[in-house]
PDB file of N, CA and C in Angstrom:
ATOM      1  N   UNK A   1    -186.227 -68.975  18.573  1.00  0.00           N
ATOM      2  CA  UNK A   1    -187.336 -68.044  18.350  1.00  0.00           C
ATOM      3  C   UNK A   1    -187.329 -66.931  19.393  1.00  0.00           C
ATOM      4  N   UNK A   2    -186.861 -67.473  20.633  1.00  0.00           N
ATOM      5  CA  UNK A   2    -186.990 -66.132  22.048  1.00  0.00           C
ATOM      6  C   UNK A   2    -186.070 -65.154  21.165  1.00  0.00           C
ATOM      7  N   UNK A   3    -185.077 -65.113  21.082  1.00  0.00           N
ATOM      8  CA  UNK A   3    -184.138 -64.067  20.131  1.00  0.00           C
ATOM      9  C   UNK A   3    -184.520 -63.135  19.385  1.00  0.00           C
ATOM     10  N   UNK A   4    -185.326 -63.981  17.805  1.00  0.00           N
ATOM     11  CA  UNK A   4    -186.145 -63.237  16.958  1.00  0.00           C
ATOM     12  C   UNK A   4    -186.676 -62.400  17.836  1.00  0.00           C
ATOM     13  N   UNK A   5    -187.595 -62.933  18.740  1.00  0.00           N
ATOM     14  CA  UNK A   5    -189.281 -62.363  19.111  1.00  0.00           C
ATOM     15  C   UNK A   5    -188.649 -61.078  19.902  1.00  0.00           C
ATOM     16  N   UNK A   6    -187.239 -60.637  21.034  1.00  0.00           N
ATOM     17  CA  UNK A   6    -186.920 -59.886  21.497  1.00  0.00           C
ATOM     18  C   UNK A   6    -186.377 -59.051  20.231  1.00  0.00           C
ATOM     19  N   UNK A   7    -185.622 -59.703  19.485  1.00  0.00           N
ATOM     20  CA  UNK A   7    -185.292 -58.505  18.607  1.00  0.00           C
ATOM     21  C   UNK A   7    -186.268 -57.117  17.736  1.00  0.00           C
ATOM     22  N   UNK A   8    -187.136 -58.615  17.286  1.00  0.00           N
ATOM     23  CA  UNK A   8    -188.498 -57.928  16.493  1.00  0.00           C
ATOM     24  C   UNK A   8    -188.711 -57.368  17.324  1.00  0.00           C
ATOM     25  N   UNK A   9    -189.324 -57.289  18.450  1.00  0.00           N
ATOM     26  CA  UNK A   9    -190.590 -56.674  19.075  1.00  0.00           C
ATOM     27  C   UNK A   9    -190.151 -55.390  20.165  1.00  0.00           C
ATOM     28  N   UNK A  10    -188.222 -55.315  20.203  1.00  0.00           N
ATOM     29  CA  UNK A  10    -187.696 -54.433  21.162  1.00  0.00           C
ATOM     30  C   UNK A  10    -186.822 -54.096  20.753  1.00  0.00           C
ATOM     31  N   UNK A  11    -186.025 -54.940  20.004  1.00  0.00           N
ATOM     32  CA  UNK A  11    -184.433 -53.871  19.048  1.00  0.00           C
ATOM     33  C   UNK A  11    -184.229 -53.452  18.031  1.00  0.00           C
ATOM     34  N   UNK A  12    -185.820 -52.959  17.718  1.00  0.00           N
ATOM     35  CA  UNK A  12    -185.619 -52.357  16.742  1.00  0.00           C
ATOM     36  C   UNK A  12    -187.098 -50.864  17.093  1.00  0.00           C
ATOM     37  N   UNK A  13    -186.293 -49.915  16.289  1.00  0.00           N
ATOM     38  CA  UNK A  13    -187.652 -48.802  16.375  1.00  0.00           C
ATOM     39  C   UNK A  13    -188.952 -48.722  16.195  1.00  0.00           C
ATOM     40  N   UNK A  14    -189.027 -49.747  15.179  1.00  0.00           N
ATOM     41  CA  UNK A  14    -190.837 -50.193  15.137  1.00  0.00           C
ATOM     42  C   UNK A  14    -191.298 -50.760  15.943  1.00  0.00           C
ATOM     43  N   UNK A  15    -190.493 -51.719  16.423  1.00  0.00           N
ATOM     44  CA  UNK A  15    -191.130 -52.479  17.944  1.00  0.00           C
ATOM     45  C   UNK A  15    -192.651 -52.403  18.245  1.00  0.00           C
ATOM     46  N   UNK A  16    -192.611 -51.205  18.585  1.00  0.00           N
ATOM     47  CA  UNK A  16    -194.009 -50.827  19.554  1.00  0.00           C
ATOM     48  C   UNK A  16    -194.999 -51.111  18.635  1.00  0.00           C
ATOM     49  N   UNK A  17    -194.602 -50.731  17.194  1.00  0.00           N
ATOM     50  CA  UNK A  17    -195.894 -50.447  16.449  1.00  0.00           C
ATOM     51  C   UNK A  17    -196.281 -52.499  15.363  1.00  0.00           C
ATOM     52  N   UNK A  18    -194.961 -52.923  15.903  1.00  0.00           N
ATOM     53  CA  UNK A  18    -195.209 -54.691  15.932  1.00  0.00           C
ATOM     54  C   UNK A  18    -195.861 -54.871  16.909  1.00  0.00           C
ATOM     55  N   UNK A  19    -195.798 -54.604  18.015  1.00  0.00           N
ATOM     56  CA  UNK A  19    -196.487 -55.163  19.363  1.00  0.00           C
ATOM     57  C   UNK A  19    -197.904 -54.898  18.735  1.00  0.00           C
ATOM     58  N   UNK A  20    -198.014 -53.520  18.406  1.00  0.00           N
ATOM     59  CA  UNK A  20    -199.828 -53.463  18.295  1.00  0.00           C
ATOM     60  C   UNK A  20    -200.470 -54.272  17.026  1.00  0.00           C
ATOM     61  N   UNK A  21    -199.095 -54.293  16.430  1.00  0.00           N
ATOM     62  CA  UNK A  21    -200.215 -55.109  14.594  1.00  0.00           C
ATOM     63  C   UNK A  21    -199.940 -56.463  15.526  1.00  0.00           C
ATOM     64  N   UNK A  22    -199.246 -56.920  16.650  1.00  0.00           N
ATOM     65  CA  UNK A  22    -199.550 -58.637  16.479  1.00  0.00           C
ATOM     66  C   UNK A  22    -200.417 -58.540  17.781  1.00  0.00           C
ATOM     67  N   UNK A  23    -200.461 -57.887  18.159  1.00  0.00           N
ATOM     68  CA  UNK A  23    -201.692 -58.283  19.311  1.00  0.00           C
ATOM     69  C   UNK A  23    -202.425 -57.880  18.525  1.00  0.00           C
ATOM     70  N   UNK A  24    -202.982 -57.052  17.786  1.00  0.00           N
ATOM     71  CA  UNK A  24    -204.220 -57.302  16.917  1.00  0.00           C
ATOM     72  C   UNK A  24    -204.788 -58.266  16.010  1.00  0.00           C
ATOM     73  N   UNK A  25    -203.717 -58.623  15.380  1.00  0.00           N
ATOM     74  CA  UNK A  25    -203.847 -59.659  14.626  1.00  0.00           C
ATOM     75  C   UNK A  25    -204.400 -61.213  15.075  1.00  0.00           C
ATOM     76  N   UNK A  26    -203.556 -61.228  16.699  1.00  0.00           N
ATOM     77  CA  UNK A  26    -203.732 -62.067  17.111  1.00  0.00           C
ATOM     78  C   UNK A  26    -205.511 -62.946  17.924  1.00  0.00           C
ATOM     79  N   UNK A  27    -205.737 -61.294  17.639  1.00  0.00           N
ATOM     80  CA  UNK A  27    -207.627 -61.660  18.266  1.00  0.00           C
ATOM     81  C   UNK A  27    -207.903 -61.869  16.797  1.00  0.00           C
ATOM     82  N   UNK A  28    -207.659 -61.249  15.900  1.00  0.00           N
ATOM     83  CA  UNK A  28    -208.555 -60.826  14.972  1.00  0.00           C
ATOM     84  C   UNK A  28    -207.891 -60.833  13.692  1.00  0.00           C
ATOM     85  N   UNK A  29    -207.483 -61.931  13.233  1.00  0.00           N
ATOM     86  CA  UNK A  29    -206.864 -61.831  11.578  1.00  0.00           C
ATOM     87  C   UNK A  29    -207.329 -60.531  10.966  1.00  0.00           C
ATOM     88  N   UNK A  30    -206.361 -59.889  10.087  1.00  0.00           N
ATOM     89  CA  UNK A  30    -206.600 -58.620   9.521  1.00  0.00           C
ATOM     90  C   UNK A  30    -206.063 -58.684   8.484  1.00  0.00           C
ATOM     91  N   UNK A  31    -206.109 -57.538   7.252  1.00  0.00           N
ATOM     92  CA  UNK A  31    -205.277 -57.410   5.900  1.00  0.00           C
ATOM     93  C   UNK A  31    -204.731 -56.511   6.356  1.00  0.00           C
ATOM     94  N   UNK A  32    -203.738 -55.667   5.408  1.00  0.00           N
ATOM     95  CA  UNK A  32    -203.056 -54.795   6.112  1.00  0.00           C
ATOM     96  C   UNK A  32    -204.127 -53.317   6.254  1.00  0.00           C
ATOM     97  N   UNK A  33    -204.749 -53.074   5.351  1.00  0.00           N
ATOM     98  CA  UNK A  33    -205.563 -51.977   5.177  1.00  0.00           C
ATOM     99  C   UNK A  33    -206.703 -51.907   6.608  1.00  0.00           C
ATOM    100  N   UNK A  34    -207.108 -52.888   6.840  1.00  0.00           N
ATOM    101  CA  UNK A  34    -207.866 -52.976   7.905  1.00  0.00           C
ATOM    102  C   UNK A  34    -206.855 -52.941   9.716  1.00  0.00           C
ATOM    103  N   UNK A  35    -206.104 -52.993   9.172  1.00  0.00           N
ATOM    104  CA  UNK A  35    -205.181 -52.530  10.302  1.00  0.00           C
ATOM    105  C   UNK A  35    -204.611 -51.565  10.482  1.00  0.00           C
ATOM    106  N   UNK A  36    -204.141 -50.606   9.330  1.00  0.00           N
ATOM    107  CA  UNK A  36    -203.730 -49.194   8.928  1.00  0.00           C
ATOM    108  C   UNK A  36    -205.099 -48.207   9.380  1.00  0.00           C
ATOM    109  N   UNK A  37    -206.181 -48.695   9.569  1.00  0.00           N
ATOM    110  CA  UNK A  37    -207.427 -47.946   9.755  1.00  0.00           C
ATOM    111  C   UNK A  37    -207.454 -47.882  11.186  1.00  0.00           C
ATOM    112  N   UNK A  38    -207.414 -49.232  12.343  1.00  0.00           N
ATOM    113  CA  UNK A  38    -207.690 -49.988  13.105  1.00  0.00           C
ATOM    114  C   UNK A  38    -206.780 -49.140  13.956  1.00  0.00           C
ATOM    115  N   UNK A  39    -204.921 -49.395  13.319  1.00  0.00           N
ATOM    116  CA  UNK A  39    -204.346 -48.439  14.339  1.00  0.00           C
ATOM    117  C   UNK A  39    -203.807 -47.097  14.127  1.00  0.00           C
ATOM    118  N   UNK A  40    -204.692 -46.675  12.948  1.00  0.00           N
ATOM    119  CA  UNK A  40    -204.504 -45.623  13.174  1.00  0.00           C
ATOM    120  C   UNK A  40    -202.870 -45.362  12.868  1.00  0.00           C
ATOM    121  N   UNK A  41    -202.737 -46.006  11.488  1.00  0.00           N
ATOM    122  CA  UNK A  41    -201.208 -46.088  11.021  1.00  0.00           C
ATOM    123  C   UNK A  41    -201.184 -45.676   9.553  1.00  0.00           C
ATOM    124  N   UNK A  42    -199.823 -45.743   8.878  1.00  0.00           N
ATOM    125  CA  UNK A  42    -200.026 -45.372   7.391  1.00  0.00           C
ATOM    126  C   UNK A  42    -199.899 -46.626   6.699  1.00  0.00           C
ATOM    127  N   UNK A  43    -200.794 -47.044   5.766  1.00  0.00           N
ATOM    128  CA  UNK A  43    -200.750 -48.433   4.911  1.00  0.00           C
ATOM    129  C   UNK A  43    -199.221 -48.890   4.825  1.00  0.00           C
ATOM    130  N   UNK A  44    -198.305 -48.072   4.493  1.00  0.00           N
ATOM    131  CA  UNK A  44    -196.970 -48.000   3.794  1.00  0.00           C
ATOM    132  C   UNK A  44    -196.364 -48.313   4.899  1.00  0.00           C
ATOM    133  N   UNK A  45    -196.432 -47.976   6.116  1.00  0.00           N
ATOM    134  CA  UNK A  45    -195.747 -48.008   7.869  1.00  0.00           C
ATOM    135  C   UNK A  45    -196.502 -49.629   8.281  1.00  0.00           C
ATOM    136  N   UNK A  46    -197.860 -50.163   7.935  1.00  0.00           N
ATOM    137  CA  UNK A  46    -197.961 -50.879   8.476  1.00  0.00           C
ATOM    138  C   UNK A  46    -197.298 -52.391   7.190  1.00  0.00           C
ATOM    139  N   UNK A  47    -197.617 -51.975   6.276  1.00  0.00           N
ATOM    140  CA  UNK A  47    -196.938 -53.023   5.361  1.00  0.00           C
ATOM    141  C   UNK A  47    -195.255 -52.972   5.451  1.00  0.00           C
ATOM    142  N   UNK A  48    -194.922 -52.313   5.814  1.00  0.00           N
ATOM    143  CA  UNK A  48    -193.279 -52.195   6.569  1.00  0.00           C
ATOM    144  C   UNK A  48    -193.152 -53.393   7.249  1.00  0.00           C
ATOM    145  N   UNK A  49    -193.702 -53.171   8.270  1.00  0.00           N
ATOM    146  CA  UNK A  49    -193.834 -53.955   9.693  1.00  0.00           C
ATOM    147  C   UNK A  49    -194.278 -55.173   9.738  1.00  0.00           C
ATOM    148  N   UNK A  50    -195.049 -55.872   8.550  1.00  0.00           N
ATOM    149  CA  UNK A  50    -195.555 -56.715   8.197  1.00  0.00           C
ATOM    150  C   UNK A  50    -194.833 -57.925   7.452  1.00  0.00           C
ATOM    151  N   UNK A  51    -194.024 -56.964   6.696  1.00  0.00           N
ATOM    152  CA  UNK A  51    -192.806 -57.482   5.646  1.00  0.00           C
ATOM    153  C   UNK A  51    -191.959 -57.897   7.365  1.00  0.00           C
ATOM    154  N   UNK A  52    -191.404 -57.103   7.976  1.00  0.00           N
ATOM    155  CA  UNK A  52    -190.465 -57.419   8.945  1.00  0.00           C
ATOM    156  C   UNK A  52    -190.755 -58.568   9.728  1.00  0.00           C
ATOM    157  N   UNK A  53    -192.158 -58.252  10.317  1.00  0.00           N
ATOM    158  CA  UNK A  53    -192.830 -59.891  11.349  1.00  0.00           C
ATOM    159  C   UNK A  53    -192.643 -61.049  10.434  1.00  0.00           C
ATOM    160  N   UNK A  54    -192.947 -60.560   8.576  1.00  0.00           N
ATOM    161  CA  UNK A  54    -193.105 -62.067   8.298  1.00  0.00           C
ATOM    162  C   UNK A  54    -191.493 -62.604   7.733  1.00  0.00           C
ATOM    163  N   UNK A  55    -190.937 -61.913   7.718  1.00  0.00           N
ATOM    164  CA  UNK A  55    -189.486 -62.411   7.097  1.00  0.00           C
ATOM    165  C   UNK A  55    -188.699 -62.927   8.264  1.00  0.00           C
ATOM    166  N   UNK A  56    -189.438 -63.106   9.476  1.00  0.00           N
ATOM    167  CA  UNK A  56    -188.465 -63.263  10.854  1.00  0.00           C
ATOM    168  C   UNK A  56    -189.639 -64.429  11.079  1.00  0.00           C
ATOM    169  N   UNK A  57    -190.761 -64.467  10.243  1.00  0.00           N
ATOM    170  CA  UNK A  57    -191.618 -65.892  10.878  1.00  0.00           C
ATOM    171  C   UNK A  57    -192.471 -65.805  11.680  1.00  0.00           C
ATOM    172  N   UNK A  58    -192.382 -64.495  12.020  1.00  0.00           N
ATOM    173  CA  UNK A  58    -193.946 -64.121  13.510  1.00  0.00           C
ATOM    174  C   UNK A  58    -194.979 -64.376  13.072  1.00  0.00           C
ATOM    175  N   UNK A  59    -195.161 -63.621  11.634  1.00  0.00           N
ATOM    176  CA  UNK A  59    -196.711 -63.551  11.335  1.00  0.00           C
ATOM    177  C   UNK A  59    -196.458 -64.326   9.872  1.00  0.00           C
ATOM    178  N   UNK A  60    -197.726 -65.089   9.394  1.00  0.00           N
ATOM    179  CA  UNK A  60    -198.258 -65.205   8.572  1.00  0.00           C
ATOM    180  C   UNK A  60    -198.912 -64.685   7.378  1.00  0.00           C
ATOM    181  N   UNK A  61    -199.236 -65.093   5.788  1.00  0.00           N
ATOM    182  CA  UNK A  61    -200.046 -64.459   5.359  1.00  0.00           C
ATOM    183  C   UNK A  61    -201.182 -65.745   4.558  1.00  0.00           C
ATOM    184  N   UNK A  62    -202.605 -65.036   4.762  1.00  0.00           N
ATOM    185  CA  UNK A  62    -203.199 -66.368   4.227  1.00  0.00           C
ATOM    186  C   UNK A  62    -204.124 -65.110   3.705  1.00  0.00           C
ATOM    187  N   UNK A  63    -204.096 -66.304   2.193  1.00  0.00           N
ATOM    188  CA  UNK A  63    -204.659 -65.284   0.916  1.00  0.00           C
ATOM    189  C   UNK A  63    -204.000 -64.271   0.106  1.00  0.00           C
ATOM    190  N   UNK A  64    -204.222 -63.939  -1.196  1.00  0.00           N
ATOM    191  CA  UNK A  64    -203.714 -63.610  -1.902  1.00  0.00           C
ATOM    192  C   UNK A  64    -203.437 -61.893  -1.842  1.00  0.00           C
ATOM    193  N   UNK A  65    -202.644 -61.168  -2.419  1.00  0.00           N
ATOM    194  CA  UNK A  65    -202.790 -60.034  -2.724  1.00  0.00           C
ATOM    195  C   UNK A  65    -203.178 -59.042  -1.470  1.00  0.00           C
ATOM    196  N   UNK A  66    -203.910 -58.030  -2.434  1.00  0.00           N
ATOM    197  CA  UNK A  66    -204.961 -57.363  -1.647  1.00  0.00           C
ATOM    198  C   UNK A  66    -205.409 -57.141  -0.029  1.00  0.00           C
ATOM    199  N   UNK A  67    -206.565 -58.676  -0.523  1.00  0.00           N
ATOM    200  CA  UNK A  67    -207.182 -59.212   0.301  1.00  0.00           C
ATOM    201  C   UNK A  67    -206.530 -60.047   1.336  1.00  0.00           C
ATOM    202  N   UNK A  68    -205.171 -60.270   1.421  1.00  0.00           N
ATOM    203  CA  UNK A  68    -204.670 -61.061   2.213  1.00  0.00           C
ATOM    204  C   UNK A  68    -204.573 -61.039   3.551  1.00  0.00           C
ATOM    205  N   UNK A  69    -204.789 -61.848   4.221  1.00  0.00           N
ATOM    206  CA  UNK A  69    -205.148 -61.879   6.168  1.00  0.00           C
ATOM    207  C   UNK A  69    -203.811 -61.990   6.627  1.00  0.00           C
ATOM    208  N   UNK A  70    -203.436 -61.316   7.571  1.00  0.00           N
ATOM    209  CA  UNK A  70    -202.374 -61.613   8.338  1.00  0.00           C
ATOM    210  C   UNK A  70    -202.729 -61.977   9.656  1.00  0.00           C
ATOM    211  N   UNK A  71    -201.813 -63.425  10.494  1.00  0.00           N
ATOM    212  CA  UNK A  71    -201.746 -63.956  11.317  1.00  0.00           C
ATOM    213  C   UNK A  71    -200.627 -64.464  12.265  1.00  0.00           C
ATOM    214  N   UNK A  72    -200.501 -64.491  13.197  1.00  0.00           N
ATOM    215  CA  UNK A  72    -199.534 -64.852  14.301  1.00  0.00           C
ATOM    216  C   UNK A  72    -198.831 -66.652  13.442  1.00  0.00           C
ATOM    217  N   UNK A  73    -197.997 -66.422  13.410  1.00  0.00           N
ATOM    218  CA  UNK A  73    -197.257 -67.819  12.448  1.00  0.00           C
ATOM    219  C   UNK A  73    -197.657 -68.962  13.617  1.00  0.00           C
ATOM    220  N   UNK A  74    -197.561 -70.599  13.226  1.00  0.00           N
ATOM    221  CA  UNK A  74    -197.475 -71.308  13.808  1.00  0.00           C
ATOM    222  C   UNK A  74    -196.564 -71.239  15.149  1.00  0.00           C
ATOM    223  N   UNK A  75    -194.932 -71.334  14.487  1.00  0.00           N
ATOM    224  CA  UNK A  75    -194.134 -70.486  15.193  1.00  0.00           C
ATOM    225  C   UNK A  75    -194.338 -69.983  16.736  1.00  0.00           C
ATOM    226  N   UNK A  76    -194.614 -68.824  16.155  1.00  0.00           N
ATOM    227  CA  UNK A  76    -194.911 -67.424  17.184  1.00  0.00           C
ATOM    228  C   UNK A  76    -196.395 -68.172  18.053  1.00  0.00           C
ATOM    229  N   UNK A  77    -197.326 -68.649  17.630  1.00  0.00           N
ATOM    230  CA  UNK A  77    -198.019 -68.924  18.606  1.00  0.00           C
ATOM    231  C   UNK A  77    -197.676 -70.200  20.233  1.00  0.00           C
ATOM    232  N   UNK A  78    -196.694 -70.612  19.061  1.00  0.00           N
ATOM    233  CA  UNK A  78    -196.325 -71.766  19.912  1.00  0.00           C
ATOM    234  C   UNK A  78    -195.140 -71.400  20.924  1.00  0.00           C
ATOM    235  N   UNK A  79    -194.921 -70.053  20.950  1.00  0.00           N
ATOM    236  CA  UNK A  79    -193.842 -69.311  21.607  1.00  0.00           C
ATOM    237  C   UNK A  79    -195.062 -68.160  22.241  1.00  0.00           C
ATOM    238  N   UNK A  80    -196.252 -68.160  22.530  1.00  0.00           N
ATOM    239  CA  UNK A  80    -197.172 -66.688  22.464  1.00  0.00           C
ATOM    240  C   UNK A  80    -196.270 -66.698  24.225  1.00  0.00           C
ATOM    241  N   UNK A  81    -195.973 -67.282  25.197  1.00  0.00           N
ATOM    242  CA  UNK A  81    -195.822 -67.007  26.483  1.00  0.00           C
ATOM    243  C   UNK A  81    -195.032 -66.148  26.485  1.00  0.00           C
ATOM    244  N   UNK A  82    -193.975 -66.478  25.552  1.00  0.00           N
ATOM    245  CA  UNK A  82    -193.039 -65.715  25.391  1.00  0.00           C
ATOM    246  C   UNK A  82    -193.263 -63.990  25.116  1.00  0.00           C
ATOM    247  N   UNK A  83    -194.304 -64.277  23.793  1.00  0.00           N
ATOM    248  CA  UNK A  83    -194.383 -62.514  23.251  1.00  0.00           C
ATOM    249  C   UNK A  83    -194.997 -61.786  24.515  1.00  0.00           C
ATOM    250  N   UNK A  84    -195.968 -62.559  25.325  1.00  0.00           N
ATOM    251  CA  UNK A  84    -196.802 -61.429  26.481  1.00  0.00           C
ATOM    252  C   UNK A  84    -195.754 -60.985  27.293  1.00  0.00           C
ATOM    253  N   UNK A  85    -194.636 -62.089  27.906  1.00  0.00           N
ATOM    254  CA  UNK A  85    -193.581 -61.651  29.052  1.00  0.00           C
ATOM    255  C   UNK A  85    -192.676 -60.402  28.369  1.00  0.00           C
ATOM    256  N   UNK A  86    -192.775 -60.530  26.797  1.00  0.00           N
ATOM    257  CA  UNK A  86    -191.964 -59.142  26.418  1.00  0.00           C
ATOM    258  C   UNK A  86    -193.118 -57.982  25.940  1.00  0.00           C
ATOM    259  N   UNK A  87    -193.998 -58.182  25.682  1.00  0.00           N
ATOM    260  CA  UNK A  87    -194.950 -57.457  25.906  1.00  0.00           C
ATOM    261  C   UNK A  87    -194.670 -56.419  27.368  1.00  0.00           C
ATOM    262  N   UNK A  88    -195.060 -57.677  28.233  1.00  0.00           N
ATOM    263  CA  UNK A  88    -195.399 -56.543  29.485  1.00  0.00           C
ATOM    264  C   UNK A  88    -194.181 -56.168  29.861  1.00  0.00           C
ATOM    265  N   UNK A  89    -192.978 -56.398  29.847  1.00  0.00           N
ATOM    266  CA  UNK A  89    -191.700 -55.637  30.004  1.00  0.00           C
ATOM    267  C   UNK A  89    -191.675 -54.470  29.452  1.00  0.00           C
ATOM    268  N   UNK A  90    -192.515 -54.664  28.249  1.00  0.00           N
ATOM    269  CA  UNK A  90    -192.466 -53.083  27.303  1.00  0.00           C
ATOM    270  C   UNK A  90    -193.220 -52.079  27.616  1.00  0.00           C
ATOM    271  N   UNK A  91    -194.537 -52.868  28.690  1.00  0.00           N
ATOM    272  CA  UNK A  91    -195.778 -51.526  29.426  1.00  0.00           C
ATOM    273  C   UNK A  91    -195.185 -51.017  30.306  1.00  0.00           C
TER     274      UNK A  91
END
């Protein structure tokens, strides 16, 4: 998982804008629309990024469609020491 979580979150160009949908997510389950508002992103840019966290296992989706919440995966929480130490490498 350390691998994924450096790749996702630093070798690639979205990076930064993963760092902010999963630290958000991570206080505060969100859909994607409420996060496209939140950071001040484009629906289409943040459902990008969303598709990417969840096909690598970071994040979660609970609920259908639409309305669906996104969340930090089992996974990824059980690795969170990990995401802050690459976090703050990235501030």
């Amino acid at each position: 998982m350390e691998a994924v979580l450096w790749y996702v979150l630093t070798g690639t160009r979205g990076g930064e804008n993963r760092v902010r949908i999963l630290r958000t997510i991570e206080s505060q389950p969100q859909n994607a629309n409420q996060l496209a508002e939140e950071l001040d992103l484009d629906y289409k840019t943040v459902r990008h990024h969303l598709d990417v966290l969840m096909d690598n296992n970071v994040v979660q989706r609970s609920g259908d469609d639409y309305g669906a919440v996104y969340l930090p995966s089992g996974r990824c929480r059980a690795n969170w020491e990990m995401v802050e130490q690459i976090i703050e490498q990235m501030d």
